[in-house]
PDB file of N, CA and C in Angstrom:
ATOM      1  N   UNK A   1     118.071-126.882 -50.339  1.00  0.00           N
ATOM      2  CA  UNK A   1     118.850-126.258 -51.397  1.00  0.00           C
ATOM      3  C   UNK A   1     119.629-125.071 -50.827  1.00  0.00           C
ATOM      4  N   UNK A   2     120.917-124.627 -50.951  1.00  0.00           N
ATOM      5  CA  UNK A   2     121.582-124.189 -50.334  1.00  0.00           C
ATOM      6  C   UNK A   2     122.181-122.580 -51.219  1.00  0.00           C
ATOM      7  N   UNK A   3     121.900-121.644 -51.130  1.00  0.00           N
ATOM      8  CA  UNK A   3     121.887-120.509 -52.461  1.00  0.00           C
ATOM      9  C   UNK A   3     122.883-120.345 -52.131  1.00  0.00           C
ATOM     10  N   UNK A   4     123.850-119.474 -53.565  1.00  0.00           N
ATOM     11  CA  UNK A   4     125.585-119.673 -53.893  1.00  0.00           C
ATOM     12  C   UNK A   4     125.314-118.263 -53.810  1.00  0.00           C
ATOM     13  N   UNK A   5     126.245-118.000 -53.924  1.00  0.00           N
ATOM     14  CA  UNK A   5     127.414-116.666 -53.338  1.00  0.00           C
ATOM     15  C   UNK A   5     127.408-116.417 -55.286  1.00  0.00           C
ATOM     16  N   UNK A   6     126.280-114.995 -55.888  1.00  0.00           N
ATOM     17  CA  UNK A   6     126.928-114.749 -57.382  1.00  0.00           C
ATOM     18  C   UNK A   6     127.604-114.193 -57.452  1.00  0.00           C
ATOM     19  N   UNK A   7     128.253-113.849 -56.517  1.00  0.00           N
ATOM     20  CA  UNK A   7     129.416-112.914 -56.493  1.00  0.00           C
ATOM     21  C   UNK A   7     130.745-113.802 -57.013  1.00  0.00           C
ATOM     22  N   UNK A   8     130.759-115.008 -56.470  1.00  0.00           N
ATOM     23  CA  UNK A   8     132.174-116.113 -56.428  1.00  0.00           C
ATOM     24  C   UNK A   8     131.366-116.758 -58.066  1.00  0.00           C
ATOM     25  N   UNK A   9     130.178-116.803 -58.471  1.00  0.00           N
ATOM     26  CA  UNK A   9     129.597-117.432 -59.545  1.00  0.00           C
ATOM     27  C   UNK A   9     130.344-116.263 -60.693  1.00  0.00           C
ATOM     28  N   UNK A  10     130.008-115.110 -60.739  1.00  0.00           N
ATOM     29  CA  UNK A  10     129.981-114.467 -62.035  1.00  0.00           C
ATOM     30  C   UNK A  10     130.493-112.699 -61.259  1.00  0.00           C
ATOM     31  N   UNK A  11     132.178-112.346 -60.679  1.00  0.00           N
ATOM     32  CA  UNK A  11     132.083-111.796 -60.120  1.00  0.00           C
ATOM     33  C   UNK A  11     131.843-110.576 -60.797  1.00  0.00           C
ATOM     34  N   UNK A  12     131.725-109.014 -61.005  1.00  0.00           N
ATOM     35  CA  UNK A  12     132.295-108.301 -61.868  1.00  0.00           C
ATOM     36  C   UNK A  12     133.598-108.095 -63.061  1.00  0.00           C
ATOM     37  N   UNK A  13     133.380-107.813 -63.824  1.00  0.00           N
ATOM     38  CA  UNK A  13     134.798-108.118 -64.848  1.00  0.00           C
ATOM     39  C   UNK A  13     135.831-107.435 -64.196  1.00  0.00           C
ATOM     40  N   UNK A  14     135.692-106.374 -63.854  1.00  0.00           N
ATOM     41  CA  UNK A  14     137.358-105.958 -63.483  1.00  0.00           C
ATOM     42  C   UNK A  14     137.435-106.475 -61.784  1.00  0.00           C
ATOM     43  N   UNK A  15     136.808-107.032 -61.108  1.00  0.00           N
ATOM     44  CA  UNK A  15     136.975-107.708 -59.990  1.00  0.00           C
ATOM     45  C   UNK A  15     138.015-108.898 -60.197  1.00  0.00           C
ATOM     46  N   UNK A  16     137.286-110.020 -61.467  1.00  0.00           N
ATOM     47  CA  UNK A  16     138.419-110.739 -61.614  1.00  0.00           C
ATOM     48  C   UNK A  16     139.280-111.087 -62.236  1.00  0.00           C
ATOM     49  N   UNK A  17     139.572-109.449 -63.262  1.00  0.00           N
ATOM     50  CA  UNK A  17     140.817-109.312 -63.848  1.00  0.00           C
ATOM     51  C   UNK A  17     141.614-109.010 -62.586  1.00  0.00           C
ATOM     52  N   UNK A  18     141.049-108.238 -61.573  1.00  0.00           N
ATOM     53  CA  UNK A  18     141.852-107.576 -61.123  1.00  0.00           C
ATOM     54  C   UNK A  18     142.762-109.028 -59.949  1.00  0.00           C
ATOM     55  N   UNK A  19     141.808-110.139 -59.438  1.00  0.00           N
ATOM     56  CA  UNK A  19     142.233-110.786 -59.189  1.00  0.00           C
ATOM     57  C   UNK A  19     143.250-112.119 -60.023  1.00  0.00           C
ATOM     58  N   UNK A  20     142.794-112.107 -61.303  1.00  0.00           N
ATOM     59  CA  UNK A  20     143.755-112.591 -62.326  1.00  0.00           C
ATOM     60  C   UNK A  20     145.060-111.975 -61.932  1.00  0.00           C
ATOM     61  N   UNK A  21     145.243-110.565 -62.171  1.00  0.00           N
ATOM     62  CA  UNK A  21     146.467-110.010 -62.257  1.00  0.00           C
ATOM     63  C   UNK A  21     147.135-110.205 -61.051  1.00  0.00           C
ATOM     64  N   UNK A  22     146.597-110.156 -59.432  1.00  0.00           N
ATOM     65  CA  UNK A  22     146.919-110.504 -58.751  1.00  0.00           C
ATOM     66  C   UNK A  22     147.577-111.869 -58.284  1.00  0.00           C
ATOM     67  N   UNK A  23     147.070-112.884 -59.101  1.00  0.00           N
ATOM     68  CA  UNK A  23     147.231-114.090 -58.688  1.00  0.00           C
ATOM     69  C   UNK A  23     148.849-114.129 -59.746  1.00  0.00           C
ATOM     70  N   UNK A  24     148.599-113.742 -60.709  1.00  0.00           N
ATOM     71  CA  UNK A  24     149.818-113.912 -61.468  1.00  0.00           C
ATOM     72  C   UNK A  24     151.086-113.257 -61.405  1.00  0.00           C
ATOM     73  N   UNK A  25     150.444-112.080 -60.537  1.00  0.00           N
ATOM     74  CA  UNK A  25     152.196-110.811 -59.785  1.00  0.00           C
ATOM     75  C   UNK A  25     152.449-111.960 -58.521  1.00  0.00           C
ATOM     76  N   UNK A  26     151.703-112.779 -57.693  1.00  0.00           N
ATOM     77  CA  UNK A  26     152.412-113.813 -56.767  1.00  0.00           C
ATOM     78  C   UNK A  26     153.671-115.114 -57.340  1.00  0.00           C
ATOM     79  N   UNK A  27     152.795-115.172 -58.514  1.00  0.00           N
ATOM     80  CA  UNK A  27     153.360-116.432 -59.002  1.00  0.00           C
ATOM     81  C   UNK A  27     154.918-115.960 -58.992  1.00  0.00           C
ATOM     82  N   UNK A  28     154.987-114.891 -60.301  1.00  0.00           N
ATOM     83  CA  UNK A  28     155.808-114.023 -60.359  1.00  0.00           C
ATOM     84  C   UNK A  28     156.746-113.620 -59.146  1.00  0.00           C
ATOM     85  N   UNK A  29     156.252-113.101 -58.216  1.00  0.00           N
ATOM     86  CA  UNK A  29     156.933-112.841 -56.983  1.00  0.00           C
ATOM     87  C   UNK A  29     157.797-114.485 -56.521  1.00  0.00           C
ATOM     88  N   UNK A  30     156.673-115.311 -56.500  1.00  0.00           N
ATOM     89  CA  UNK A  30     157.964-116.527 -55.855  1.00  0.00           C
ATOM     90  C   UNK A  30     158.654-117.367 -56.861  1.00  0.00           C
ATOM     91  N   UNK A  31     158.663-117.067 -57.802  1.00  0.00           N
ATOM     92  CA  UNK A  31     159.942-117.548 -58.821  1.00  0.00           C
ATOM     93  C   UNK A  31     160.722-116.729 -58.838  1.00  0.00           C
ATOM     94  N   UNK A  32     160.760-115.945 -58.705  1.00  0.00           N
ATOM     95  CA  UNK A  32     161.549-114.322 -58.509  1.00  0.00           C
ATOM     96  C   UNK A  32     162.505-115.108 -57.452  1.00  0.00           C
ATOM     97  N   UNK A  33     161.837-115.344 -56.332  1.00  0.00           N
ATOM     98  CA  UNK A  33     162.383-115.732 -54.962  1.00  0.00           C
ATOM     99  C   UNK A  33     163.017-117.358 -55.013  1.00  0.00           C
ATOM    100  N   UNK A  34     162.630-117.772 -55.874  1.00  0.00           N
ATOM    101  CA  UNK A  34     163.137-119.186 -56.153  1.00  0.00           C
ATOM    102  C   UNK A  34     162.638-120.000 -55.081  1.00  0.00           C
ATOM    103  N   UNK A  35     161.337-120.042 -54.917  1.00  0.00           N
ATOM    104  CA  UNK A  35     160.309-120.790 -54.017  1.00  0.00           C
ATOM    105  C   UNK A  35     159.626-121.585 -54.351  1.00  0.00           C
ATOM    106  N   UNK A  36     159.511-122.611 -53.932  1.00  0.00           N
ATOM    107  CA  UNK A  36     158.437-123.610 -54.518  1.00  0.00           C
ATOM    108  C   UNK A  36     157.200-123.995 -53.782  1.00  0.00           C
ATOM    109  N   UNK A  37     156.171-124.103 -54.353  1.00  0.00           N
ATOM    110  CA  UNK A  37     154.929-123.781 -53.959  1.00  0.00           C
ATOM    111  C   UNK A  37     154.627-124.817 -52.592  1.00  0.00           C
ATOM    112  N   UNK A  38     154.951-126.006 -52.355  1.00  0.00           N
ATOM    113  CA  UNK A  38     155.220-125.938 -50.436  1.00  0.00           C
ATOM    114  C   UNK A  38     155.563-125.037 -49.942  1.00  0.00           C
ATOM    115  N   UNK A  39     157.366-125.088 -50.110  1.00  0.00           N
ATOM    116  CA  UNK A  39     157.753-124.107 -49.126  1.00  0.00           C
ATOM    117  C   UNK A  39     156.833-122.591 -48.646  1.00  0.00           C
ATOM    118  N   UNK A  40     156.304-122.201 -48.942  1.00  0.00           N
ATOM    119  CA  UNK A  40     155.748-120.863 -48.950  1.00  0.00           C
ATOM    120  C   UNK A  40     154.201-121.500 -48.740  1.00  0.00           C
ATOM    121  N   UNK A  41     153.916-122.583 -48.848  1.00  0.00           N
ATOM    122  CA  UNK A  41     152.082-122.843 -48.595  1.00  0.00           C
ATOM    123  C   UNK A  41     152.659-123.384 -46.973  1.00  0.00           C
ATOM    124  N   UNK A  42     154.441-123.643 -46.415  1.00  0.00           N
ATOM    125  CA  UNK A  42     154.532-123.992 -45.617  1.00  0.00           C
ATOM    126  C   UNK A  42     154.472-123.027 -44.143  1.00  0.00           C
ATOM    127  N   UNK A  43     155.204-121.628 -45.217  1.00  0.00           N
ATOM    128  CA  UNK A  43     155.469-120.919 -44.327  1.00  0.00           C
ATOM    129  C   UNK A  43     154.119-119.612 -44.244  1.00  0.00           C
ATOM    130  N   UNK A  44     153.416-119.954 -44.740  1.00  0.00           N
ATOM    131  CA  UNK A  44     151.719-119.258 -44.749  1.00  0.00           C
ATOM    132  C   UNK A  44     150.958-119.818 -43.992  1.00  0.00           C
ATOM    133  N   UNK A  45     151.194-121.306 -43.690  1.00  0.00           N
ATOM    134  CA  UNK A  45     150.554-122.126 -42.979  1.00  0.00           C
ATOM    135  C   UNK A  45     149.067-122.397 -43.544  1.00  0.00           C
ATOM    136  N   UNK A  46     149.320-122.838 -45.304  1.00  0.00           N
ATOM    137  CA  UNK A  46     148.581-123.788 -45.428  1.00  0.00           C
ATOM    138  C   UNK A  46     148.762-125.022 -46.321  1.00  0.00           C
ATOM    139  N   UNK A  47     148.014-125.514 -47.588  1.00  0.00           N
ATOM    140  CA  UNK A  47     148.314-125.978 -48.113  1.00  0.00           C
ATOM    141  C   UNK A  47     148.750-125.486 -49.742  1.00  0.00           C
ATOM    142  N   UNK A  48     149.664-126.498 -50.237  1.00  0.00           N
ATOM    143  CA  UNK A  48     149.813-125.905 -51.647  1.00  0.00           C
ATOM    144  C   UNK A  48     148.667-125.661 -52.541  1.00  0.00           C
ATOM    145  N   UNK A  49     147.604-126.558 -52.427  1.00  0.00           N
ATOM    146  CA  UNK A  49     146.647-126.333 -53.354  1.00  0.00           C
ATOM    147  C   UNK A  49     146.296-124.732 -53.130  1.00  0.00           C
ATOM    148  N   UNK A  50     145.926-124.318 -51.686  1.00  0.00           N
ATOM    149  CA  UNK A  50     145.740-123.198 -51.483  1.00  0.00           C
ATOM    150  C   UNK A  50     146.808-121.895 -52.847  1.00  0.00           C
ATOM    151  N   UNK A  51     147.906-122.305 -52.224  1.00  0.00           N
ATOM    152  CA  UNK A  51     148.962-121.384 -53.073  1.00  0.00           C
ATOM    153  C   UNK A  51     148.581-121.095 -54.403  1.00  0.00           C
ATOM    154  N   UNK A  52     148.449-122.592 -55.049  1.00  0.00           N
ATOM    155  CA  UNK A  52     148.381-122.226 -56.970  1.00  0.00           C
ATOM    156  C   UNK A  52     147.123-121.886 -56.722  1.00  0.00           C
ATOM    157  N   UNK A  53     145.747-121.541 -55.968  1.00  0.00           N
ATOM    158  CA  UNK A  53     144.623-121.293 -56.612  1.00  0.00           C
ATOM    159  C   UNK A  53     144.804-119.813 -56.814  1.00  0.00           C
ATOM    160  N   UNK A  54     145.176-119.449 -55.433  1.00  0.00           N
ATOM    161  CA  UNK A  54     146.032-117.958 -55.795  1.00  0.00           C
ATOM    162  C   UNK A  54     146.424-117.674 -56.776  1.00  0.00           C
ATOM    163  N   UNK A  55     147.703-118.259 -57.118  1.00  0.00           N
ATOM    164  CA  UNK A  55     148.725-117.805 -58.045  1.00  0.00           C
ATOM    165  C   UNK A  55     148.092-117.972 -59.718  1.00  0.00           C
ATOM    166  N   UNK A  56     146.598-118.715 -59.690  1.00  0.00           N
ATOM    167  CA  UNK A  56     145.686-118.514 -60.631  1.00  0.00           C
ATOM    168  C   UNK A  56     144.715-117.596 -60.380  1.00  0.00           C
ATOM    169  N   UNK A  57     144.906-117.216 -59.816  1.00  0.00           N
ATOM    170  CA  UNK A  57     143.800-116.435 -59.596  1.00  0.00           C
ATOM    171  C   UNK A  57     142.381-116.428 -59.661  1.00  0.00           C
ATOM    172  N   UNK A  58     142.043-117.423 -58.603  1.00  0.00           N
ATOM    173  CA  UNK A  58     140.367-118.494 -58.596  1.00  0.00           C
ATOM    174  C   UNK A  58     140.272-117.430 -57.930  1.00  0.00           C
ATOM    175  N   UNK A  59     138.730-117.106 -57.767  1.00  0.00           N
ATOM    176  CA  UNK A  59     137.769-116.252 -57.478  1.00  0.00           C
ATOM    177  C   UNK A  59     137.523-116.643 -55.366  1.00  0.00           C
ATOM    178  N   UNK A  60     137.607-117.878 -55.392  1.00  0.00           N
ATOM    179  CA  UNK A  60     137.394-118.681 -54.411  1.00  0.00           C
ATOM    180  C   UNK A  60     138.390-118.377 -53.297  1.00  0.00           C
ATOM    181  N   UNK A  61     139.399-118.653 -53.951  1.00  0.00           N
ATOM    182  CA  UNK A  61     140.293-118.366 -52.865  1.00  0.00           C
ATOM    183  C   UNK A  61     139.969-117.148 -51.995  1.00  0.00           C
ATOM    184  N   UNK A  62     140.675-118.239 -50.877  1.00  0.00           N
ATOM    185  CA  UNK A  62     140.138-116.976 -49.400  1.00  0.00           C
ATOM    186  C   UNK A  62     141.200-115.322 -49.690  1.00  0.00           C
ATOM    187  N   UNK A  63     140.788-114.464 -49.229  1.00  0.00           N
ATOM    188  CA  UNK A  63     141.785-113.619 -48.815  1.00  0.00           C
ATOM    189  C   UNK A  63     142.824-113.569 -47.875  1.00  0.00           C
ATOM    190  N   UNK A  64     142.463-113.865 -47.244  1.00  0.00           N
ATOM    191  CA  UNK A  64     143.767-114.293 -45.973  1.00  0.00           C
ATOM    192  C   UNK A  64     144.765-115.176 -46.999  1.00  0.00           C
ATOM    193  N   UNK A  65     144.565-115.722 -47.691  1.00  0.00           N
ATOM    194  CA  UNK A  65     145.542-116.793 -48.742  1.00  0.00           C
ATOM    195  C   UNK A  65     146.296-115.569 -49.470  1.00  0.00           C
ATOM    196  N   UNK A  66     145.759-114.683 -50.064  1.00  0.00           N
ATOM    197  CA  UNK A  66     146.153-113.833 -50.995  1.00  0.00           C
ATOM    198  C   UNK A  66     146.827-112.696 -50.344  1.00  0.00           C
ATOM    199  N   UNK A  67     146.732-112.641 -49.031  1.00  0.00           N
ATOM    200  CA  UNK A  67     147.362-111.625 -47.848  1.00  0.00           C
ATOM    201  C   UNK A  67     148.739-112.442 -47.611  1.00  0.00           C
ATOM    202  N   UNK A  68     148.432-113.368 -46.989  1.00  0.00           N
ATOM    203  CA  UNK A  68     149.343-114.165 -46.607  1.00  0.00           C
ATOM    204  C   UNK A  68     150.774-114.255 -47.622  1.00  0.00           C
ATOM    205  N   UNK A  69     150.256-114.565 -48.707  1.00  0.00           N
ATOM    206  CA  UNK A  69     151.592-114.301 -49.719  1.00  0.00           C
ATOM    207  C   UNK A  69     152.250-112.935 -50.057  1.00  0.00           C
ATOM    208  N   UNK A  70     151.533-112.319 -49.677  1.00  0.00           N
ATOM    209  CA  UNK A  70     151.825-110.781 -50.064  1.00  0.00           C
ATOM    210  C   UNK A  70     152.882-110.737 -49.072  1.00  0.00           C
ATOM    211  N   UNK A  71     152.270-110.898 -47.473  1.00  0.00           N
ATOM    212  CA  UNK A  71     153.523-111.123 -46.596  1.00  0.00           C
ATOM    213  C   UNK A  71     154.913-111.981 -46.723  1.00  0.00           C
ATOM    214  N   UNK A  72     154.590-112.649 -47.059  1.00  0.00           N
ATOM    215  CA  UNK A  72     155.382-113.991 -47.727  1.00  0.00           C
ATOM    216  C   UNK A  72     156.451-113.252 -48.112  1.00  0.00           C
ATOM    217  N   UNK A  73     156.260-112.307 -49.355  1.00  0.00           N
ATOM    218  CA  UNK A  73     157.239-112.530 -50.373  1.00  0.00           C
ATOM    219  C   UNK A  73     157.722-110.442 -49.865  1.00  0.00           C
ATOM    220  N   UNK A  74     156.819-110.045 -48.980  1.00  0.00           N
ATOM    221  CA  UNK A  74     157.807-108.931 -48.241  1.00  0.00           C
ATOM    222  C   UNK A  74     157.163-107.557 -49.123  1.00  0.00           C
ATOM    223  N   UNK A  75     155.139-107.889 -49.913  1.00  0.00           N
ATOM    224  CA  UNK A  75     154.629-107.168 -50.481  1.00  0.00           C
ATOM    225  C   UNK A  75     154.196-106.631 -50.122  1.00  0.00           C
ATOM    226  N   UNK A  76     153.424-106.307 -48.995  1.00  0.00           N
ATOM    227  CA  UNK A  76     152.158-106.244 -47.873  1.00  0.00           C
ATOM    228  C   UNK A  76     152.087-105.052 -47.854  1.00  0.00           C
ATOM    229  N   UNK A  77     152.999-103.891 -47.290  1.00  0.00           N
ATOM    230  CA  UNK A  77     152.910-102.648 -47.367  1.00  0.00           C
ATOM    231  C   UNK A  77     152.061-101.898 -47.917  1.00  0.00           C
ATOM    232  N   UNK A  78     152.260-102.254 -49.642  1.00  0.00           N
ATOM    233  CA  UNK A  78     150.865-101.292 -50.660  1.00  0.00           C
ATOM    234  C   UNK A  78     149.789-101.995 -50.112  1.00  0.00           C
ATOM    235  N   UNK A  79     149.677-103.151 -49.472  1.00  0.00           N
ATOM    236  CA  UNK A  79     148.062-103.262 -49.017  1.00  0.00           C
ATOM    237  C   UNK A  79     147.201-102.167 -47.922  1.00  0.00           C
ATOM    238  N   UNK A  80     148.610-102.468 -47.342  1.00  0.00           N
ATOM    239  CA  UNK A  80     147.867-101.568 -45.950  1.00  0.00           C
ATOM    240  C   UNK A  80     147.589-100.053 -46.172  1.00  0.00           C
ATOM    241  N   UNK A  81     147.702 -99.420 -47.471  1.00  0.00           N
ATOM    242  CA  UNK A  81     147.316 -98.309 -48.143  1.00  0.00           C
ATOM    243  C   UNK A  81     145.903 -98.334 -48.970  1.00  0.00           C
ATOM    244  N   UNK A  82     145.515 -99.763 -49.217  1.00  0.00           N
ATOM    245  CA  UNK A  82     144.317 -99.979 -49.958  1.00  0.00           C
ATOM    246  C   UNK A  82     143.417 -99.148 -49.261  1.00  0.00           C
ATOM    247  N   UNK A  83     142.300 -98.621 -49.686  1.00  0.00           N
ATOM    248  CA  UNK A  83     141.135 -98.096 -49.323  1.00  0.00           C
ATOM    249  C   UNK A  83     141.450 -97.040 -47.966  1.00  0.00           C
ATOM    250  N   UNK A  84     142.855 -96.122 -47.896  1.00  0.00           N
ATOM    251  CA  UNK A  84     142.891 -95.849 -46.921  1.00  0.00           C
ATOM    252  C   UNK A  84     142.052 -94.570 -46.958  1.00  0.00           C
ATOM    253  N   UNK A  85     141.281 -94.185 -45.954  1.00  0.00           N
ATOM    254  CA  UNK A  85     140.003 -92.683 -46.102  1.00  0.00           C
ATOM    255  C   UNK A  85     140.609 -91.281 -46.138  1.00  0.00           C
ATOM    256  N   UNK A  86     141.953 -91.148 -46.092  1.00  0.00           N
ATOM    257  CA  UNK A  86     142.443 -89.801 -46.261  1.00  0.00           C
ATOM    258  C   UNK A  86     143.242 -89.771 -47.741  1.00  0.00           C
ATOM    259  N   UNK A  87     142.778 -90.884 -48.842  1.00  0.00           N
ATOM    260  CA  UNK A  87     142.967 -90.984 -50.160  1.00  0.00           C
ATOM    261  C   UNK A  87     141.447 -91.040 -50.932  1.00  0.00           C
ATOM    262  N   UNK A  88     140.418 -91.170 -49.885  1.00  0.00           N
ATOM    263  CA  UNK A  88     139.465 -91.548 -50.696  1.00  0.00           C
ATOM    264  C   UNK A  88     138.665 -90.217 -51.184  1.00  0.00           C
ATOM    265  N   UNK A  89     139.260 -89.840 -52.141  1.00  0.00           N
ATOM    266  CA  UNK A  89     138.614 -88.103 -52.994  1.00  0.00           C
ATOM    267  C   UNK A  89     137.199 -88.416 -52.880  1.00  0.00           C
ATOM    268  N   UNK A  90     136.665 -89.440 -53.828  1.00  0.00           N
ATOM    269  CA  UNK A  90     135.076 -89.321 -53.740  1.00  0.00           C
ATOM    270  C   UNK A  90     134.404 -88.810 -52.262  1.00  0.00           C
ATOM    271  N   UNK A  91     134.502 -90.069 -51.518  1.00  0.00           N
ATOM    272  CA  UNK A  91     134.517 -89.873 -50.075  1.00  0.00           C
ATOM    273  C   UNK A  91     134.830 -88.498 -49.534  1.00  0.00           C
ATOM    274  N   UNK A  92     136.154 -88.376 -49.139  1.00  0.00           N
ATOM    275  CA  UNK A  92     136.082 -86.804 -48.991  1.00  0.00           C
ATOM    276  C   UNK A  92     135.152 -85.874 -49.537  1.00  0.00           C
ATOM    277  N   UNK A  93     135.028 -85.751 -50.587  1.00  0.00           N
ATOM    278  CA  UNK A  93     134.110 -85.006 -51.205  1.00  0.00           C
ATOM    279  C   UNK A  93     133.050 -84.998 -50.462  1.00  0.00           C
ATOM    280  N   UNK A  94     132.320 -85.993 -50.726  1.00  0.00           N
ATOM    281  CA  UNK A  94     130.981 -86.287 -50.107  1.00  0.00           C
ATOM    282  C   UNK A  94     130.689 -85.760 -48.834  1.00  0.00           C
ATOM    283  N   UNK A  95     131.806 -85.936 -47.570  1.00  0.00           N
ATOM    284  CA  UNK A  95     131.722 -85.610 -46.612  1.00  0.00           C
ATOM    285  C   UNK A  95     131.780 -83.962 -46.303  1.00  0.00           C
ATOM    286  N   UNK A  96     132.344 -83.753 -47.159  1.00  0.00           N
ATOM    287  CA  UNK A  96     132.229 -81.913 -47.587  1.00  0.00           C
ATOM    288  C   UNK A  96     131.103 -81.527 -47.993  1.00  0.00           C
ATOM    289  N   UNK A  97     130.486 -82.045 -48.959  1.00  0.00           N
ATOM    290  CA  UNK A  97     129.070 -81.663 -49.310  1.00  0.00           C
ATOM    291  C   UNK A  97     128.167 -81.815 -48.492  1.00  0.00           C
ATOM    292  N   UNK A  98     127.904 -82.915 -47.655  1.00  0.00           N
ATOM    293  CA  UNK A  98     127.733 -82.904 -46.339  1.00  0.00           C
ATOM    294  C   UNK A  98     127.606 -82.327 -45.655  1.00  0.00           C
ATOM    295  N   UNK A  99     128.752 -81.696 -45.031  1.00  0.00           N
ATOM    296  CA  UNK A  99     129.125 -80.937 -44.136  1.00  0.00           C
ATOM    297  C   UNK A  99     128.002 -79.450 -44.336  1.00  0.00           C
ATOM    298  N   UNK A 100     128.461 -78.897 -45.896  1.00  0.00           N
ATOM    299  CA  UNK A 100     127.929 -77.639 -46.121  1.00  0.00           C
ATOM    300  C   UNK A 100     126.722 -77.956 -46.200  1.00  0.00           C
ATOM    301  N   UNK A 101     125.801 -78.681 -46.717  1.00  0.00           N
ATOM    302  CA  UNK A 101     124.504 -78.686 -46.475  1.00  0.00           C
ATOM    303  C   UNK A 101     123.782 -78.886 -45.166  1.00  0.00           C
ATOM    304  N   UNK A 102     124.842 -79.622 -44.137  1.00  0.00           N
ATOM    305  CA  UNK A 102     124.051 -79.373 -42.619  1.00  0.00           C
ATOM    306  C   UNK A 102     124.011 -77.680 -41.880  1.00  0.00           C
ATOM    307  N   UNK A 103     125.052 -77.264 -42.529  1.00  0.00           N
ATOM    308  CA  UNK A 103     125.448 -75.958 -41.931  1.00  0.00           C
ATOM    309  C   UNK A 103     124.265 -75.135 -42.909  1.00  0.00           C
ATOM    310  N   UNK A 104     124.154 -74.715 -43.746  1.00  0.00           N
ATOM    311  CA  UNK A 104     123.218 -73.617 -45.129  1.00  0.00           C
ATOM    312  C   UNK A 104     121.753 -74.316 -43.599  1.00  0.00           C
ATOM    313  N   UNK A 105     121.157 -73.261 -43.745  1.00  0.00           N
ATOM    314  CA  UNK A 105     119.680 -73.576 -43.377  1.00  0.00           C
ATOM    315  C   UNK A 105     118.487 -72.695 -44.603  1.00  0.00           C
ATOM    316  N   UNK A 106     117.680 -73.715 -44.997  1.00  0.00           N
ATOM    317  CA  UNK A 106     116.825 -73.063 -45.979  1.00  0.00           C
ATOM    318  C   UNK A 106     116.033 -72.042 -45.368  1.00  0.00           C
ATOM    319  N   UNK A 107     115.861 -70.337 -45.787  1.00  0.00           N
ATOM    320  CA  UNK A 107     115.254 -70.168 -45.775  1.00  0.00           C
ATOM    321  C   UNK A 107     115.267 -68.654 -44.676  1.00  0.00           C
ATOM    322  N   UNK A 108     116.765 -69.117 -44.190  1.00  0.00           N
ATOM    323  CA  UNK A 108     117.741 -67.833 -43.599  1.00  0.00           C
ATOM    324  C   UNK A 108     117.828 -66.442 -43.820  1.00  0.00           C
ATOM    325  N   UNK A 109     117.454 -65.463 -43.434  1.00  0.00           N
ATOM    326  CA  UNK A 109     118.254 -64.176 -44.022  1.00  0.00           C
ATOM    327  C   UNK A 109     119.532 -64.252 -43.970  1.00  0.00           C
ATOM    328  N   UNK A 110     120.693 -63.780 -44.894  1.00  0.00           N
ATOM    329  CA  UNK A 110     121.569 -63.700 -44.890  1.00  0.00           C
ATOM    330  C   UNK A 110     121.643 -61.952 -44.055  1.00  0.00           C
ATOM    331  N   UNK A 111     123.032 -62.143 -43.447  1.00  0.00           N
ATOM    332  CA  UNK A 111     123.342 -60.773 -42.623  1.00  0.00           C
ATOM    333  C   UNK A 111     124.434 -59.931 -43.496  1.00  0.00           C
ATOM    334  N   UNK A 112     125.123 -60.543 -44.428  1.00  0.00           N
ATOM    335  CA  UNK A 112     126.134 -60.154 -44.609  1.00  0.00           C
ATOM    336  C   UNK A 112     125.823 -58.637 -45.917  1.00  0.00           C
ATOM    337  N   UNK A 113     126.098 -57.651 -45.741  1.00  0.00           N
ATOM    338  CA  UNK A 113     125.908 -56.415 -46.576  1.00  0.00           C
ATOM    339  C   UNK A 113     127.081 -55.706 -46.962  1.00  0.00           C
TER     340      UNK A 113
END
């Protein structure tokens, strides 16, 4: 018996809205471009089925599929900003709090008068 991936079963809700919305700004993008779903599964180098699962936005579909069109259609740019670490406030943060708690030692006299 072979255990499934619940992630691709039942992903989070805004995971696959967020991939809904995604799949449907592609679609969007290559009618825009007046493309038909070969041409562009041609020039991604795969198949069309690949394309519309995308452009539905199946859970399944690989990422490299969903990259690939982004390049495609000349989107790619805002990707390469995704998750970048000198945007990530939480993160930052954290690493600040961090920081000051390695430096504080419990238990110090303070010098300063």
């Amino acid at each position: 018996m072979t255990a499934r991936n619940t992630l691709t079963q039942a992903p989070p809700y805004a995971v696959e809205k967020a991939i809904k919305r995604l799949g449907a700004n592609l679609r969007t993008a290559r009618l825009r471009r007046n493309l038909i779903i070969k041409d562009v599964a041609q020039k991604i180098g795969t198949g069309p089925r690949a394309v519309s699962d995308a452009e539905q936005g199946k859970i399944t579909t690989s990422f490299v599929v969903y990259t690939a069109l982004l390049w495609a259609y000349d989107l790619l740019r805002p990707m390469e900003e995704l998750a970048d670490p000198a945007t990530d406030e939480e993160g930052l943060a954290m690493v600040k709090w961090r920081e000051r708690a390695r430096t504080e030692k419990p238990g110090e006299l303070d010098s300063d008068f």
